[in-house]
Protein backbone atom coordinates (compact mmCIF):
# COMPACT_ATOMS: atom_id res chain seq x y z
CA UNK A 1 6.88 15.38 8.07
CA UNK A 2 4.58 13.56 5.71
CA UNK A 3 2.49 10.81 6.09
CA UNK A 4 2.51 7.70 3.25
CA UNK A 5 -0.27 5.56 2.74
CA UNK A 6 1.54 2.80 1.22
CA UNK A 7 -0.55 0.00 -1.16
CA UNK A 8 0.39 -3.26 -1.40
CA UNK A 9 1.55 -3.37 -4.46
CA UNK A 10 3.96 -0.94 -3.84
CA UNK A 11 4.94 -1.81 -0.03
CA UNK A 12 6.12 -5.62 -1.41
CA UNK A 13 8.91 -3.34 -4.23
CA UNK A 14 10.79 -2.43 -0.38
CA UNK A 15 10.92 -5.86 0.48
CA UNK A 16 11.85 -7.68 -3.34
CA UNK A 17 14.14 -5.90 -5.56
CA UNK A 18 12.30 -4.65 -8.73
CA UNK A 19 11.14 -2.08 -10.60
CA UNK A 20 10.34 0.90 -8.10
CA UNK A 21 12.58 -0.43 -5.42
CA UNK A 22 14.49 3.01 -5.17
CA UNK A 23 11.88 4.64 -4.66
CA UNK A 24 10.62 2.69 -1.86
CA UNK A 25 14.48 3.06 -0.35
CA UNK A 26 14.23 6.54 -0.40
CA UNK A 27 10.89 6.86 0.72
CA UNK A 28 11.43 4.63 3.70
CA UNK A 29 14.50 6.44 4.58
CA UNK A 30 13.14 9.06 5.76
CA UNK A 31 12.93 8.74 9.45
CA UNK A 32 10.39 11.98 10.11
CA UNK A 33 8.30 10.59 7.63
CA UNK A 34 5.58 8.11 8.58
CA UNK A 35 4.44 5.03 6.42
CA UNK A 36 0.99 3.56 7.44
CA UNK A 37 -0.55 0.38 6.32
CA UNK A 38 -3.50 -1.71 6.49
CA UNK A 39 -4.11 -4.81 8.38
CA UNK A 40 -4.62 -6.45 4.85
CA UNK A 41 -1.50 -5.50 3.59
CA UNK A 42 -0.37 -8.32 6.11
CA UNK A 43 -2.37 -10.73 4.03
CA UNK A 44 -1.56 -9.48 0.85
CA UNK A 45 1.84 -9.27 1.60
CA UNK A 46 1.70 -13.09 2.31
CA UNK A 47 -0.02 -13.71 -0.85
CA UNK A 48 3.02 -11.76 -2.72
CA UNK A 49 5.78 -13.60 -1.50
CA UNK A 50 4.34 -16.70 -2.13
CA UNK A 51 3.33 -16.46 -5.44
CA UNK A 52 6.89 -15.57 -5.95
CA UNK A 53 8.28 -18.49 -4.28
CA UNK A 54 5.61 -20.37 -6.37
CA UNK A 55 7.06 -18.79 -9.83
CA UNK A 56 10.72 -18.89 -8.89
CA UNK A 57 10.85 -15.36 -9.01
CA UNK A 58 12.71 -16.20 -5.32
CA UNK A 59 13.35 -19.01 -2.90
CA UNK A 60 11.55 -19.48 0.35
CA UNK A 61 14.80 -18.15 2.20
CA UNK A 62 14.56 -15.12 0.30
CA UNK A 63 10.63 -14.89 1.31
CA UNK A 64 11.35 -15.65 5.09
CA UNK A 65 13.75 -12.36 5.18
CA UNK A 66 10.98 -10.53 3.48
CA UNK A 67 8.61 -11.63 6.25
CA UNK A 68 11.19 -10.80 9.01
CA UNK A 69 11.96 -7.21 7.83
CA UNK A 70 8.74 -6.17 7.72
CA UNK A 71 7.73 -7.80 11.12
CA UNK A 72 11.03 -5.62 12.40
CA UNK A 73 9.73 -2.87 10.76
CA UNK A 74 6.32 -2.65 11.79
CA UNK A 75 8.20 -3.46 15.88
CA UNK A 76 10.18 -0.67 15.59
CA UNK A 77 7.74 1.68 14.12
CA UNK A 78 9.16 2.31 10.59
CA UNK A 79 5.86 1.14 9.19
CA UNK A 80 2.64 1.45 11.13
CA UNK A 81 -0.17 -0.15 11.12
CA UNK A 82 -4.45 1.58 11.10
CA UNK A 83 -6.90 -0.38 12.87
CA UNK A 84 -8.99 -2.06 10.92
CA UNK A 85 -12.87 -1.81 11.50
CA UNK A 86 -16.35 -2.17 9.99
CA UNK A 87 -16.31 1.56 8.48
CA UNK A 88 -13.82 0.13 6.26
CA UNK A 89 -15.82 -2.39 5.16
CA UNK A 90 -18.53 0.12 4.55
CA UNK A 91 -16.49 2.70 2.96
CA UNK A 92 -15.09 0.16 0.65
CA UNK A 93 -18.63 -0.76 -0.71
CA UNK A 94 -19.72 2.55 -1.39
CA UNK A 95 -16.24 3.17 -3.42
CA UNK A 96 -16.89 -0.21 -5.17
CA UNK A 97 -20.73 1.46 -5.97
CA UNK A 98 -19.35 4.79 -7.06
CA UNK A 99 -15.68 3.63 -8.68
CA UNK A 100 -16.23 -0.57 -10.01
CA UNK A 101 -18.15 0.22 -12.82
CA UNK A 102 -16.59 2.67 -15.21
CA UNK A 103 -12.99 2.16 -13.54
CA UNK A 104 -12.95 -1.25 -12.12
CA UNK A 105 -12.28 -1.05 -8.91
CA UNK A 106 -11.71 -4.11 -7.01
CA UNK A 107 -12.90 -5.27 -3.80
CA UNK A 108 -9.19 -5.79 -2.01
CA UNK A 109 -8.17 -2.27 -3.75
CA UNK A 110 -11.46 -0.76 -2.08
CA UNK A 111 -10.81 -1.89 1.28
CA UNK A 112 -7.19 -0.74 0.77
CA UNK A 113 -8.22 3.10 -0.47
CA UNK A 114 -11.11 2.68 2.10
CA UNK A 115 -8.24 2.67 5.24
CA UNK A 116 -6.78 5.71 3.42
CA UNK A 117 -10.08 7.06 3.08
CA UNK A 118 -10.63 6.82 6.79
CA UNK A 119 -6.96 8.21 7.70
CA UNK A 120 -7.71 11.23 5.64
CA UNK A 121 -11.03 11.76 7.04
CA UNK A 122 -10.09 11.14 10.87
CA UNK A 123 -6.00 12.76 10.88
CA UNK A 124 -4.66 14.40 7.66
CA UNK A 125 -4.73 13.29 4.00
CA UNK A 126 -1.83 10.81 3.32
CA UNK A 127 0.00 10.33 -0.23
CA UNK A 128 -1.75 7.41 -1.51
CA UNK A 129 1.36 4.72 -2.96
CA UNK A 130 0.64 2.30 -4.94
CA UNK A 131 2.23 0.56 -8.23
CA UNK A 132 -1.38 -0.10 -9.54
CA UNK A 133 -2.26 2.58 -12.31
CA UNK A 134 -6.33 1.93 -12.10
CA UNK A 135 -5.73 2.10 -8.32
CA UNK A 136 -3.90 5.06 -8.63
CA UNK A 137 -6.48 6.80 -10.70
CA UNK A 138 -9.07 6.35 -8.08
CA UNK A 139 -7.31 7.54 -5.33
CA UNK A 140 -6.72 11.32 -7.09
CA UNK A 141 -10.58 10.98 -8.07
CA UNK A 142 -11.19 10.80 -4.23
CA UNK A 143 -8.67 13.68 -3.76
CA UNK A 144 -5.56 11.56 -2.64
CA UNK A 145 -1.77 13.15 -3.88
CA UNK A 146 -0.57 9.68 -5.26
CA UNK A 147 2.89 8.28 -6.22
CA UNK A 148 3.79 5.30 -8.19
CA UNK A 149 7.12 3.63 -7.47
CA UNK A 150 7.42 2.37 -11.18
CA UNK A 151 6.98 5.93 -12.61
CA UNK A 152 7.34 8.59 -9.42
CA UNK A 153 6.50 12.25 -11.85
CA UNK A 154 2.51 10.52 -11.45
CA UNK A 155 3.07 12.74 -8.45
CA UNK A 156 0.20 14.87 -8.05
């Protein structure tokens, strides 16, 4: 069994068709396999969709089946979801101090690698997934195996 953090910016490829969407498919269909995300990602995820509907990219229809799969998948424990607290807050500020500068790191993508952060320090390190190549980078500098949908041999 392995356990998948899975970004944002990756987690939004299961529910829209589009580059990396296969690899989300197989990586969800997995069923000993766990997939854990933050409480953000439920704001984020939000944020996706409707800048979508927004661009035409897809209708609101297509955004209110997005929103009810991964409501049914987070119910029947396909997709979990960490408790969010302060030490992610805190965690994310020191990777902002130590990462922003020379890789720019950004505050949403901190609190994101801050939960993984946290899951790694409290149960066992997770494969860090995201489709966000600076992301990405800072998650193997803070010793993270990482996969990116678009391009899956970035497995480290």
């Amino acid at each position: 069994m392995s356990l998948y953090f899975v970004d944002t910016s990756a987690l939004v490829k299961y529910y829209r068709r589009e580059e990396g969407s296969d690899f989300m498919e197989r990586l969800f269909a997995a069923a000993a396999d766990q997939r854990v995300i933050s409480r953000l990602t439920m704001v984020e995820m939000e944020s996706a969709l409707a800048t979508r509907v927004r661009t035409g990219e897809i209708d609101r229809g297509t955004a209110f089946v997005a929103r009810r799969r991964l409501e049914s998948d987070l119910g029947r424990g396909h997709l979990r979801m960490a408790a969010g607290s302060d030490l992610h807050f805190g965690t994310a500020r020191l990777l902002v101090k130590k990462h922003g500068t020379e890789r720019s790191l950004r505050t949403l993508d901190a609190l994101q690698l801050a939960v993984a952060v946290r899951l790694k320090q409290e149960v066992f390190a997770p494969v860090f997934v995201a489709a966000d190549r600076r992301l990405c980078a800072v998650a193997e500098l803070e010793g993270f195996r990482v996969t990116n949908p678009e391009n899956p041999t970035l497995t480290t």
